[in-house]
Protein backbone atom coordinates (compact mmCIF):
# COMPACT_ATOMS: atom_id res chain seq x y z
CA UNK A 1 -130.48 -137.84 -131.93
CA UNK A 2 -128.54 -141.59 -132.62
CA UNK A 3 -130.36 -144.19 -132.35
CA UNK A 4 -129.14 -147.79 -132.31
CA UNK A 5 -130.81 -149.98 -134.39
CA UNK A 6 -131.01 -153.57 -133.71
CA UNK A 7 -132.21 -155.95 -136.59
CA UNK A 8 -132.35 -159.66 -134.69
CA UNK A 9 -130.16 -162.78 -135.74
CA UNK A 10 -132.41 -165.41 -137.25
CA UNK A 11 -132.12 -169.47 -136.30
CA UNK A 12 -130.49 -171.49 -139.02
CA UNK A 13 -133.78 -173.52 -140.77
CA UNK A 14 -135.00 -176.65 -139.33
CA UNK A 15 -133.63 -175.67 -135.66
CA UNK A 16 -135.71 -176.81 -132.95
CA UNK A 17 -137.28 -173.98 -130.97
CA UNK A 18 -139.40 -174.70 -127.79
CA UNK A 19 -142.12 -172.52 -127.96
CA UNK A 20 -143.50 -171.38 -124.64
CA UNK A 21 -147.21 -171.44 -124.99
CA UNK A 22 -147.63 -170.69 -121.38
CA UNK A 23 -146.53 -168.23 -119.04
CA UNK A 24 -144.56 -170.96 -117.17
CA UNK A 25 -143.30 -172.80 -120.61
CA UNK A 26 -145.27 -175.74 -119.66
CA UNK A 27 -146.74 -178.73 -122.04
CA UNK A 28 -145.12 -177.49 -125.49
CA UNK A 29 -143.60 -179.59 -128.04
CA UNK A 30 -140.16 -178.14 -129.47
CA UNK A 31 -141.35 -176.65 -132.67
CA UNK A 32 -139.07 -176.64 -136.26
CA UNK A 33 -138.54 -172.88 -137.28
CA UNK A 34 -137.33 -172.13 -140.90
CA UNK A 35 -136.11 -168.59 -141.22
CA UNK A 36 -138.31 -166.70 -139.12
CA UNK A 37 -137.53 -164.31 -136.45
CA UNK A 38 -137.28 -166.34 -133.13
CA UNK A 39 -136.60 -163.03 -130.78
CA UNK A 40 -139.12 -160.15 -131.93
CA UNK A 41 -141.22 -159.46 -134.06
CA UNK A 42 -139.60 -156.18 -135.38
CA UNK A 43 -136.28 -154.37 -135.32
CA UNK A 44 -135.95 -152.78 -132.15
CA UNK A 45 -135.01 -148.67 -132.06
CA UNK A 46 -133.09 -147.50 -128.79
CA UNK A 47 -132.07 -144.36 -127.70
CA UNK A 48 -128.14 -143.88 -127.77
CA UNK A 49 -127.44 -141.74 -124.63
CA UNK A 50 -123.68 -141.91 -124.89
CA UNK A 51 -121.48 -144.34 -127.27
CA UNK A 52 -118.73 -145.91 -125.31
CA UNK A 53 -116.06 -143.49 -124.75
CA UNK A 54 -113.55 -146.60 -124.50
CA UNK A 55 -114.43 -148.72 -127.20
CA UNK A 56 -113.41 -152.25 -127.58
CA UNK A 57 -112.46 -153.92 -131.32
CA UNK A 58 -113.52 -157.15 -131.12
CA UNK A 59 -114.52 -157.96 -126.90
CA UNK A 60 -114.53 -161.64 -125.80
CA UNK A 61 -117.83 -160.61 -124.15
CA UNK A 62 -121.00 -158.67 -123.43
CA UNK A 63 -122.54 -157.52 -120.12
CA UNK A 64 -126.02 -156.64 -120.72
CA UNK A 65 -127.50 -155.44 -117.96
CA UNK A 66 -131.88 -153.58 -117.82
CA UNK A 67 -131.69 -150.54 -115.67
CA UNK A 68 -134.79 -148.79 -114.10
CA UNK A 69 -134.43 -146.15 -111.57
CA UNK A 70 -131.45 -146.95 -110.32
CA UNK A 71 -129.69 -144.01 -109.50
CA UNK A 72 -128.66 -145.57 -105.83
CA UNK A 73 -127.02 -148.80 -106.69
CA UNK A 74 -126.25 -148.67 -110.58
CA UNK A 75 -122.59 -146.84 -109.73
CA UNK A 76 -121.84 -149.63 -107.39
CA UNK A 77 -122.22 -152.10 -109.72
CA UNK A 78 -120.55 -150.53 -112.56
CA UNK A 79 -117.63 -149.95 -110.44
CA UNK A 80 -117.39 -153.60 -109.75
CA UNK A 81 -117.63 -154.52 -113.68
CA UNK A 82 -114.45 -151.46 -113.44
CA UNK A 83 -112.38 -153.69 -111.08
CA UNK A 84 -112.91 -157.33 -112.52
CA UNK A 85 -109.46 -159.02 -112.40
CA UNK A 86 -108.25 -161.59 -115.00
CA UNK A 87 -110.81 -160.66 -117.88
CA UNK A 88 -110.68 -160.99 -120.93
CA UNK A 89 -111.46 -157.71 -122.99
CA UNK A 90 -115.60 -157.03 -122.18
CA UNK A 91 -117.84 -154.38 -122.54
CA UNK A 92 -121.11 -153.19 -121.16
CA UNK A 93 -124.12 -151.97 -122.39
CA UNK A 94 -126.81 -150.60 -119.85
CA UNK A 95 -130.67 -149.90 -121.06
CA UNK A 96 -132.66 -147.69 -119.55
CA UNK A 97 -136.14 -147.86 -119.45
CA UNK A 98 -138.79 -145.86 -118.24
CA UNK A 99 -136.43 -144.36 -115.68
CA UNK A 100 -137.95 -141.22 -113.76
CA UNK A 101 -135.42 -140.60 -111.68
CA UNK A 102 -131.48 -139.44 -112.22
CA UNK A 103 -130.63 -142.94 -113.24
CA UNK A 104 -129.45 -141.71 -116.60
CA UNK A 105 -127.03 -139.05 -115.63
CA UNK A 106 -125.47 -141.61 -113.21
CA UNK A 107 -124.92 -143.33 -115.89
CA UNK A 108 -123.31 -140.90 -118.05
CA UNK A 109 -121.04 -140.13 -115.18
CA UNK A 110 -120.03 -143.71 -114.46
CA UNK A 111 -119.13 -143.72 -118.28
CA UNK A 112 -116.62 -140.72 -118.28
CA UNK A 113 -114.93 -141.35 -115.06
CA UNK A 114 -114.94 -145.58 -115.05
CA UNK A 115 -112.11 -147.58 -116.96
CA UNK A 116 -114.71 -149.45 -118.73
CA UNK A 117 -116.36 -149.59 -122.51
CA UNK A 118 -119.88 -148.73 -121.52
CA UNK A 119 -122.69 -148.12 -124.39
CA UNK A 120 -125.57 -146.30 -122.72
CA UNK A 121 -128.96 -146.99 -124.23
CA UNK A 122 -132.60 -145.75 -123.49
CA UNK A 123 -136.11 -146.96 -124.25
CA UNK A 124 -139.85 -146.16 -124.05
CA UNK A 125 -141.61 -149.78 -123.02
CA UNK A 126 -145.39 -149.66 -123.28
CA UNK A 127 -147.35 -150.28 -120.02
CA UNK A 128 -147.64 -154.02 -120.78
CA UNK A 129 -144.13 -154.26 -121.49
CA UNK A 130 -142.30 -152.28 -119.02
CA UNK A 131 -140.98 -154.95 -116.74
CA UNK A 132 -137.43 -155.96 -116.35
CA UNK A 133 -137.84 -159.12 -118.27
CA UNK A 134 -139.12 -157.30 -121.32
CA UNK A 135 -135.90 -154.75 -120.96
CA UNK A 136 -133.28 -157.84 -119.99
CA UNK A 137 -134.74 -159.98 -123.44
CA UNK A 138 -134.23 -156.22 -125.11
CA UNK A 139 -130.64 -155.33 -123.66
CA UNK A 140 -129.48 -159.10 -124.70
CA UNK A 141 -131.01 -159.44 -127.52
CA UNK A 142 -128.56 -155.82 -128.89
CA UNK A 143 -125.66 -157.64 -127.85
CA UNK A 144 -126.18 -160.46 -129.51
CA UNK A 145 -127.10 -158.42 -132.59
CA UNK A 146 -123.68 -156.26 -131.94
CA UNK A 147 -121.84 -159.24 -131.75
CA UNK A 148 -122.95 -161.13 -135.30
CA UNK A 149 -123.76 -158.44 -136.83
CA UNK A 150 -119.85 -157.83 -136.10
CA UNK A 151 -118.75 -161.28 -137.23
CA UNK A 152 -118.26 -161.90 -134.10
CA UNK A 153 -121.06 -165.32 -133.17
CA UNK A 154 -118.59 -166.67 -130.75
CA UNK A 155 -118.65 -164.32 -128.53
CA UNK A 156 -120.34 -164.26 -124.74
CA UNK A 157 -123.35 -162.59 -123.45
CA UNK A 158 -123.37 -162.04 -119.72
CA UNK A 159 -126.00 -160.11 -117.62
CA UNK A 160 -126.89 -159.38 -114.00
CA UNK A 161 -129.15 -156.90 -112.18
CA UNK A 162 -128.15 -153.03 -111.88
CA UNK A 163 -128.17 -153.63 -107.92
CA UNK A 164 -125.66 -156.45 -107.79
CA UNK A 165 -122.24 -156.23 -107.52
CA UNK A 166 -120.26 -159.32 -109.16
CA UNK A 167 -117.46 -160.67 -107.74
CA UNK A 168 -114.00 -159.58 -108.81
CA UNK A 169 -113.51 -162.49 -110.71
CA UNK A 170 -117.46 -163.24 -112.37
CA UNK A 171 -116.19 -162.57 -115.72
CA UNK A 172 -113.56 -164.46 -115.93
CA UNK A 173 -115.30 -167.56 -114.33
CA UNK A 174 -117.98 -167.00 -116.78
CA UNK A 175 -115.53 -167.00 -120.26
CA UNK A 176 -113.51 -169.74 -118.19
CA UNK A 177 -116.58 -172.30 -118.21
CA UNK A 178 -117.66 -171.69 -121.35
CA UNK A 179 -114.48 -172.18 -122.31
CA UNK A 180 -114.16 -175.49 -120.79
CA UNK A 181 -116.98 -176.67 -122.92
CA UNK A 182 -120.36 -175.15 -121.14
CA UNK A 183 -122.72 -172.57 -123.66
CA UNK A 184 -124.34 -171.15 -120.58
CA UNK A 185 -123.61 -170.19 -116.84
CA UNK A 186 -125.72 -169.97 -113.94
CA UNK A 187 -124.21 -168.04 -110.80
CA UNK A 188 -124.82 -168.00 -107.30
CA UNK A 189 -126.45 -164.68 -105.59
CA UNK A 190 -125.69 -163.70 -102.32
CA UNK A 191 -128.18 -161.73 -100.64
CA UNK A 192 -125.89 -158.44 -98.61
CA UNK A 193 -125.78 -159.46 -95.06
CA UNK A 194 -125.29 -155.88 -94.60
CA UNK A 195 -128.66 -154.22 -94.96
CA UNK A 196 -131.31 -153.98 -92.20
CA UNK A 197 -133.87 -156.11 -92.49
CA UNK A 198 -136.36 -158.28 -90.41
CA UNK A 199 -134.61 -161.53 -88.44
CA UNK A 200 -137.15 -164.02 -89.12
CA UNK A 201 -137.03 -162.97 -93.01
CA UNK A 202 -133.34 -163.04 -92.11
CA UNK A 203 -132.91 -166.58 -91.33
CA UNK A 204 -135.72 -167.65 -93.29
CA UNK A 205 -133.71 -166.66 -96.28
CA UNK A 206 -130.58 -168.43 -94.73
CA UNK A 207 -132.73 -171.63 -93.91
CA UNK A 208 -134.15 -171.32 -97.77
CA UNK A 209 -130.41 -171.80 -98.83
CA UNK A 210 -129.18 -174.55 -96.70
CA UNK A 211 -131.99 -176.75 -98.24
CA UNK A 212 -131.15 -175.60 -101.30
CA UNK A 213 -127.62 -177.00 -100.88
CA UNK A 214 -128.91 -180.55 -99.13
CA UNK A 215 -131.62 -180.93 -102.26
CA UNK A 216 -128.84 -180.78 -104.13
CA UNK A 217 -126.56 -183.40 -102.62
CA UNK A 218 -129.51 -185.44 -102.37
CA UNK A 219 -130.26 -184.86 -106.05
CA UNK A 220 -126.13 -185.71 -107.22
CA UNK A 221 -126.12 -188.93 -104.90
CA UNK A 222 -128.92 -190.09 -106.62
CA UNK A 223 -128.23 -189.37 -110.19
CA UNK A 224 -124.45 -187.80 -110.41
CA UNK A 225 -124.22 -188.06 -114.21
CA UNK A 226 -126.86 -185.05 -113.65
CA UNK A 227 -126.29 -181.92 -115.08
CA UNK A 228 -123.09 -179.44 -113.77
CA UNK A 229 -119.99 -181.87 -112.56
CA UNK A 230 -120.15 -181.50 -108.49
CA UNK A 231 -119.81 -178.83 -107.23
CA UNK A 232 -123.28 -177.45 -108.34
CA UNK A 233 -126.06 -175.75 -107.05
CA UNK A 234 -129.87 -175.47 -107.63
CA UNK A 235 -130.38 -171.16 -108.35
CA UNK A 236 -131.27 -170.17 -111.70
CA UNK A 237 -131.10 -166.18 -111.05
CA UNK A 238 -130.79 -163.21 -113.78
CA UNK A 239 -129.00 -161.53 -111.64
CA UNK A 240 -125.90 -164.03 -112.83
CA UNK A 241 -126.06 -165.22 -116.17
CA UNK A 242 -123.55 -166.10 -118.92
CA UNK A 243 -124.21 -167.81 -122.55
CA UNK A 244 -122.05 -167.64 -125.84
CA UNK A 245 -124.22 -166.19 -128.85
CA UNK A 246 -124.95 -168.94 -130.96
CA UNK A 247 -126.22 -170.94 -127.92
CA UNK A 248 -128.54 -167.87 -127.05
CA UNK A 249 -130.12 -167.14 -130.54
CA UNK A 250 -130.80 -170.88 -131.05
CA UNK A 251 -132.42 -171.30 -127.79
CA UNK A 252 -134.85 -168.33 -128.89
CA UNK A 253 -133.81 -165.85 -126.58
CA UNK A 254 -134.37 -165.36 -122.80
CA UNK A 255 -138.09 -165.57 -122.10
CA UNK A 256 -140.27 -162.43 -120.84
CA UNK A 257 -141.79 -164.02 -117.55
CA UNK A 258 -140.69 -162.17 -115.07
CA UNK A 259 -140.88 -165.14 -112.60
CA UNK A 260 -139.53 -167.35 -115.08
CA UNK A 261 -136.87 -166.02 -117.15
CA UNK A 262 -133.63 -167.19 -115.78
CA UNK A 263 -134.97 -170.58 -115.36
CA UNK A 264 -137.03 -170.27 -118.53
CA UNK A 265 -133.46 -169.86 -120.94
CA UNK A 266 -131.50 -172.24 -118.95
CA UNK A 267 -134.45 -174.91 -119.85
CA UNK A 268 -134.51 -173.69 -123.75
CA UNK A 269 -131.04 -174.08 -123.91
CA UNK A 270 -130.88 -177.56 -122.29
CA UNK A 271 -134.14 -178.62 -124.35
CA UNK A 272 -132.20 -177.40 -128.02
CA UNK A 273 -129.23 -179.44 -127.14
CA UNK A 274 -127.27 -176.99 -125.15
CA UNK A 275 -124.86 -177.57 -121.98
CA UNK A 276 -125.56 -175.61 -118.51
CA UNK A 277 -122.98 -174.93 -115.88
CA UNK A 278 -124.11 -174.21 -112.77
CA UNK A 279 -121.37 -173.23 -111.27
CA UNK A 280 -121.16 -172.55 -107.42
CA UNK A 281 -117.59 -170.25 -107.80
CA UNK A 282 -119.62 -167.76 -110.16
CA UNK A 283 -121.09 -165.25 -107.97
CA UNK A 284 -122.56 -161.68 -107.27
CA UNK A 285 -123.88 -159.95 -103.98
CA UNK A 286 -127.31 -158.31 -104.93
CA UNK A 287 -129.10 -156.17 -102.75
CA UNK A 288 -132.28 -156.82 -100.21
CA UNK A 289 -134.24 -154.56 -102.59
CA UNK A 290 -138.16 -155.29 -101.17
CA UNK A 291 -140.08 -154.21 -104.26
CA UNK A 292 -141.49 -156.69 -106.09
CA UNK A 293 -139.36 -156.98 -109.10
CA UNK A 294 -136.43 -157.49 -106.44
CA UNK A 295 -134.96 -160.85 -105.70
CA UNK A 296 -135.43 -159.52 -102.28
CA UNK A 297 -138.79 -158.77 -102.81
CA UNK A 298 -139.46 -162.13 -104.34
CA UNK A 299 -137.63 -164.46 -101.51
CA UNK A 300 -140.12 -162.05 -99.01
CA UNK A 301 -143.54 -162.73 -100.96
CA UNK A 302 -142.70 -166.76 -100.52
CA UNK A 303 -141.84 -166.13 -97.46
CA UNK A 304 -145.58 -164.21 -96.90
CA UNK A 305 -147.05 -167.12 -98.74
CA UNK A 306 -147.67 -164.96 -101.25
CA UNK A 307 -146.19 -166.62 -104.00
CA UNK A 308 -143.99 -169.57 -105.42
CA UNK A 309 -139.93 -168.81 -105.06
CA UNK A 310 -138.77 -169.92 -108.39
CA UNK A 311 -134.64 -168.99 -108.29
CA UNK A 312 -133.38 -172.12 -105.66
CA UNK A 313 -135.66 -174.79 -107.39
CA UNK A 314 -137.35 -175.55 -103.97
CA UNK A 315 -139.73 -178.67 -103.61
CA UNK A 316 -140.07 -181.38 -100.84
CA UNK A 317 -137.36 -183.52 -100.59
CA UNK A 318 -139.87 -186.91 -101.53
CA UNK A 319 -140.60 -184.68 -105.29
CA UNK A 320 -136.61 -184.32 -105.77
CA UNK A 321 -135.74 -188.22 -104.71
CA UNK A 322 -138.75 -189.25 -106.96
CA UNK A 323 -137.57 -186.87 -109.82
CA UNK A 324 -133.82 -187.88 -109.37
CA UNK A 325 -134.22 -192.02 -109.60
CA UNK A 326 -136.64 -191.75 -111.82
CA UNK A 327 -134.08 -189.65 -114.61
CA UNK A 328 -131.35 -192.00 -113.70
CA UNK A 329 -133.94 -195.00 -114.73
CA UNK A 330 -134.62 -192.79 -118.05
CA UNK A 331 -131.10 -191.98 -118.78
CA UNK A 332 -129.34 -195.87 -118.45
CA UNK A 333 -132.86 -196.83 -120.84
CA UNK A 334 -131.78 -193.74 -123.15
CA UNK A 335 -128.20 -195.14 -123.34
CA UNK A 336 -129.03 -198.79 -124.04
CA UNK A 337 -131.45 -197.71 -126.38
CA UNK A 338 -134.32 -199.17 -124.38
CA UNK A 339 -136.86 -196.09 -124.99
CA UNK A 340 -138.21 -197.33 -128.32
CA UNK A 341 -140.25 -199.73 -126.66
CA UNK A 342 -142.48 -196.70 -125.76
CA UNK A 343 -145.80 -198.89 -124.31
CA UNK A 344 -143.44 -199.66 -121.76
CA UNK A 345 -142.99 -196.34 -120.32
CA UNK A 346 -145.26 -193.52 -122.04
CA UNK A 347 -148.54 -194.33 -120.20
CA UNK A 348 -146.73 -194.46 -116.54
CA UNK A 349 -145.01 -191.16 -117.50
CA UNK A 350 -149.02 -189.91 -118.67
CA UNK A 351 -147.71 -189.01 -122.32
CA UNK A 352 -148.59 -189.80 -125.59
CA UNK A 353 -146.91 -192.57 -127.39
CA UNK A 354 -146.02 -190.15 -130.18
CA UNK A 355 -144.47 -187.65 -127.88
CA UNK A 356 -142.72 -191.08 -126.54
CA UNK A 357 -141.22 -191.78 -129.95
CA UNK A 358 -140.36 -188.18 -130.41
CA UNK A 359 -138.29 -188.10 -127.32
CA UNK A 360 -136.86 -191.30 -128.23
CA UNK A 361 -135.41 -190.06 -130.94
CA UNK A 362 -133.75 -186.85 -129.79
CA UNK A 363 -129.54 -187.10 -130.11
CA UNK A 364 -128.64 -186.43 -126.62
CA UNK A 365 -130.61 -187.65 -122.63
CA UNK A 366 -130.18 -184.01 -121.56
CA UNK A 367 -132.20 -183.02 -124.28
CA UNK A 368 -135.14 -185.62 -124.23
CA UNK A 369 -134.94 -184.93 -120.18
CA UNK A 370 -135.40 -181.31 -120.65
CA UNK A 371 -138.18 -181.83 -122.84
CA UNK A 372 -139.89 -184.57 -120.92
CA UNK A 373 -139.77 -182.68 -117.83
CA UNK A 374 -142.30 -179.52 -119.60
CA UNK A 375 -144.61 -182.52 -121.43
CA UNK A 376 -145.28 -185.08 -118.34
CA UNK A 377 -147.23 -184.07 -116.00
CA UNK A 378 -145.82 -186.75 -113.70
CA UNK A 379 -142.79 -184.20 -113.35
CA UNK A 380 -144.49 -181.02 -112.65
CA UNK A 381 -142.48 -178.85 -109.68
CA UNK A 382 -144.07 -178.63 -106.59
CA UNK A 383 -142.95 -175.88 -105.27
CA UNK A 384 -141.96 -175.85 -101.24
CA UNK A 385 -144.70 -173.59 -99.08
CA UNK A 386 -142.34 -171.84 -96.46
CA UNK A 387 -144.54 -173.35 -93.55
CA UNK A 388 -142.96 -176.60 -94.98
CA UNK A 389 -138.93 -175.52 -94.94
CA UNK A 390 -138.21 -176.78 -91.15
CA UNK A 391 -139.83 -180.30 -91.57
CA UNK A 392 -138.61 -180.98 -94.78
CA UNK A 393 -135.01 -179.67 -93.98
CA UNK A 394 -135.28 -182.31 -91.09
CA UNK A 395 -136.10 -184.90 -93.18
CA UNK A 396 -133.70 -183.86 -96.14
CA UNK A 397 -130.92 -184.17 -93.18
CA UNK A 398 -132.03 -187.35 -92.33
CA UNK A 399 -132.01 -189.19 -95.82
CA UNK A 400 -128.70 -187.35 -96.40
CA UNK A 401 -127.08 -189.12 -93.31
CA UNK A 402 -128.33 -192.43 -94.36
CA UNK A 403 -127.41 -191.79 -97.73
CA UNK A 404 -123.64 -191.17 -97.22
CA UNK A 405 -123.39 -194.02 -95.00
CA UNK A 406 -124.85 -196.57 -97.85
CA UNK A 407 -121.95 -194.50 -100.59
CA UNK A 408 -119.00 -194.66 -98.25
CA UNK A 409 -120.07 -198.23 -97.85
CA UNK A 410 -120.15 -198.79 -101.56
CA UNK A 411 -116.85 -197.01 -102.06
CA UNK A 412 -115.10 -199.41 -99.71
CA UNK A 413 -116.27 -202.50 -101.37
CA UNK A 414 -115.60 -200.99 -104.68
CA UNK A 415 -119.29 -200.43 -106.15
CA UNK A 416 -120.18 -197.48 -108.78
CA UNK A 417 -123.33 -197.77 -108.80
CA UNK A 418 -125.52 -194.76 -107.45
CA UNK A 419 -127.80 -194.32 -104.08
CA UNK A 420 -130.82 -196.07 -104.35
């Protein structure tokens, strides 16, 4: 039987790593590493269930994507990796784990019969490790081992879920931003307006997305030197991800949270001095799959009250006004080198003065921001309850009236400077 063997990259020494602590990534310091293995403990061992019958050379990029029982919608979405336009040369590698159903012969079907380099692996997860998060951090940590261990570190890992279907054009708007200067890519997800499903859950899901989209105006009128250039958005989904290799092995990998793990590497990479694009033009349809581990099954949980909805970055507006003026205050301080003075600012912020001097002394705001954000408690999310998304979309519409009022004013008379 081949096997695929997968021996980690290591961090350069000296590279700051945040470690996670917590299941949320909460209240850690960035930590110095020096040679050890930031990724796994031990060389990982899959299962080769068919080599690519098209193999690719050198490929501009990776799609990694963790399969489990999928034997309904995994064709669909390799057929839509099959008919990306304008791509640079890519290839695929699918994992399997734990499947019990004919997910695995789909696969090797899809492999003879689609146009595309497709490296079929399998794995055994133990019980406590079984979850797509474990098999995503798995499936992209081989391709990032394929790709240096190729002498390849500049090339791209992308990855989505087996039930989505990217848009004809996702990998190419992936390499294109990274090209442009980003080292990572968040999508949008579109939930398939096809499938049956409940009204109310329905337009609760559309109502959960057009606050999205006005906490995110609110959030660029505020602070616009924030983050993506406009247009943005707020969703921070596996389901459409893209980062080059040398941004993902610094950053330590994508975390194993299962609630967390989009969100969780887009943070690492921001906190060890890495750019995110979040890019609104970067999309994939994914399907209302109700189990848990479903994006479906997530948005209807929140929606139950169940639990928090992590992907749109939902709070009440008040949180994302507060959060915004108070980063543009910290950023023009960062820039005039005003944040050495730490008693002015470390006890309202509820940190320590040597965490204030720390941050202080990081090389870019992005990065102290990032950092700040997990240490301050003053900065903790508070995520939105649904039996709070009509009020707070009224009052969201509201400030956003006034707000573009006061910055068409300000562009007539000639003023920069950002909403109050």
């Amino acid at each position: 039987m081949e096997r695929l063997r997968v021996d980690l990259p290591v961090p350069p020494p000296n590279l700051l790593v945040y470690s996670a602590g917590r299941a949320d990534g909460r209240g850690k310091w960035p930590r110095e590493v020096g040679g050890t293995r930031s990724m796994a403990d031990q060389p990982l061992s899959f299962r080769v269930v068919a080599p690519p019958r098209r193999a690719l050379v050198a490929p501009k990029a990776i799609v990694a994507i963790p399969v489990k029982d999928e034997e309904v919608r995994l064709l669909e979405c390799l057929k839509a990796l099959a008919a990306q336009r304008d791509a640079p040369d890519f290839a695929t590698i699918v994992l399997l784990h734990n499947c019990l159903d004919r997910t695995e012969q789909v696969a090797i079907q899809a492999g003879e019969t689609l146009p595309l380099p497709l490296r079929i692996l399998s794995i055994e997860l133990a019980s406590d490790k079984a979850g797509a998060s474990w098999a995503r951090r798995h499936v992209m940590d081989a391709a990032a081992s394929l790709f240096v261990t190729s002498g390849l570190p500049k090339g791209i890992i992308l990855t989505t879920e087996a039930d989505a279907r990217p848009a004809p054009n996702w990998v190419a708007a992936n390499v294109a931003d990274i090209a442009l200067g980003a080292d990572a890519v968040a999508g949008r997800v579109e939930m398939d307006a096809n499938q049956s499903l409940p009204k109310g859950l329905w337009r609760r899901y559309q109502g959960a997305h057009r606050y999205a989209r006005l906490l995110n105006e609110v959030d660029h009128l505020i602070d616009g030197e924030h983050g993506s250039p406009w247009p943005t958005h707020r969703e921070a989904s596996s389901a459409s991800l893209a980062v080059s290799v040398d941004a993902y092995v610094k950053a330590g990998g994508i975390p194993t949270s299962a609630s967390a793990a989009a969100s969780g590497l887009l943070g690492a990479l921001t906190r060890t001095g890495h750019s995110v694009r979040h890019d609104p033009d970067v999309q994939v349809a994914a399907s209302w799959r109700l189990d848990p581990a479903g994006i479906g099954g997530q948005f209807r949980a929140w929606s139950e009250g169940q639990v928090a909805f992590d992907t749109l970055g939902l709070e009440p507006v008040a949180q994302v006004v507060r959060r915004a003026r108070l980063r543009r205050t910290m950023r023009r301080a960062f820039g005039a080198g005003q944040l050495w003075t730490v008693t002015n600012w470390a006890s309202t912020l509820r940190i320590s003065p040597v965490d204030a001097f720390k941050l202080a002394a990081l090389p870019s705001f992005p990065q102290m921001w990032a950092v700040l954000e997990n240490i301050s408690p003053l900065l903790t999310p508070h995520p939105l309850a649904p039996s709070q998304l009509t009020l707070e979309t009224a009052r969201a519409v509201g400030l956003l009236a006034e707000m573009r009022i006061r910055s068409g004013v300000r562009r007539l008379l000639g003023r920069k400077e950002p909403d109050a």
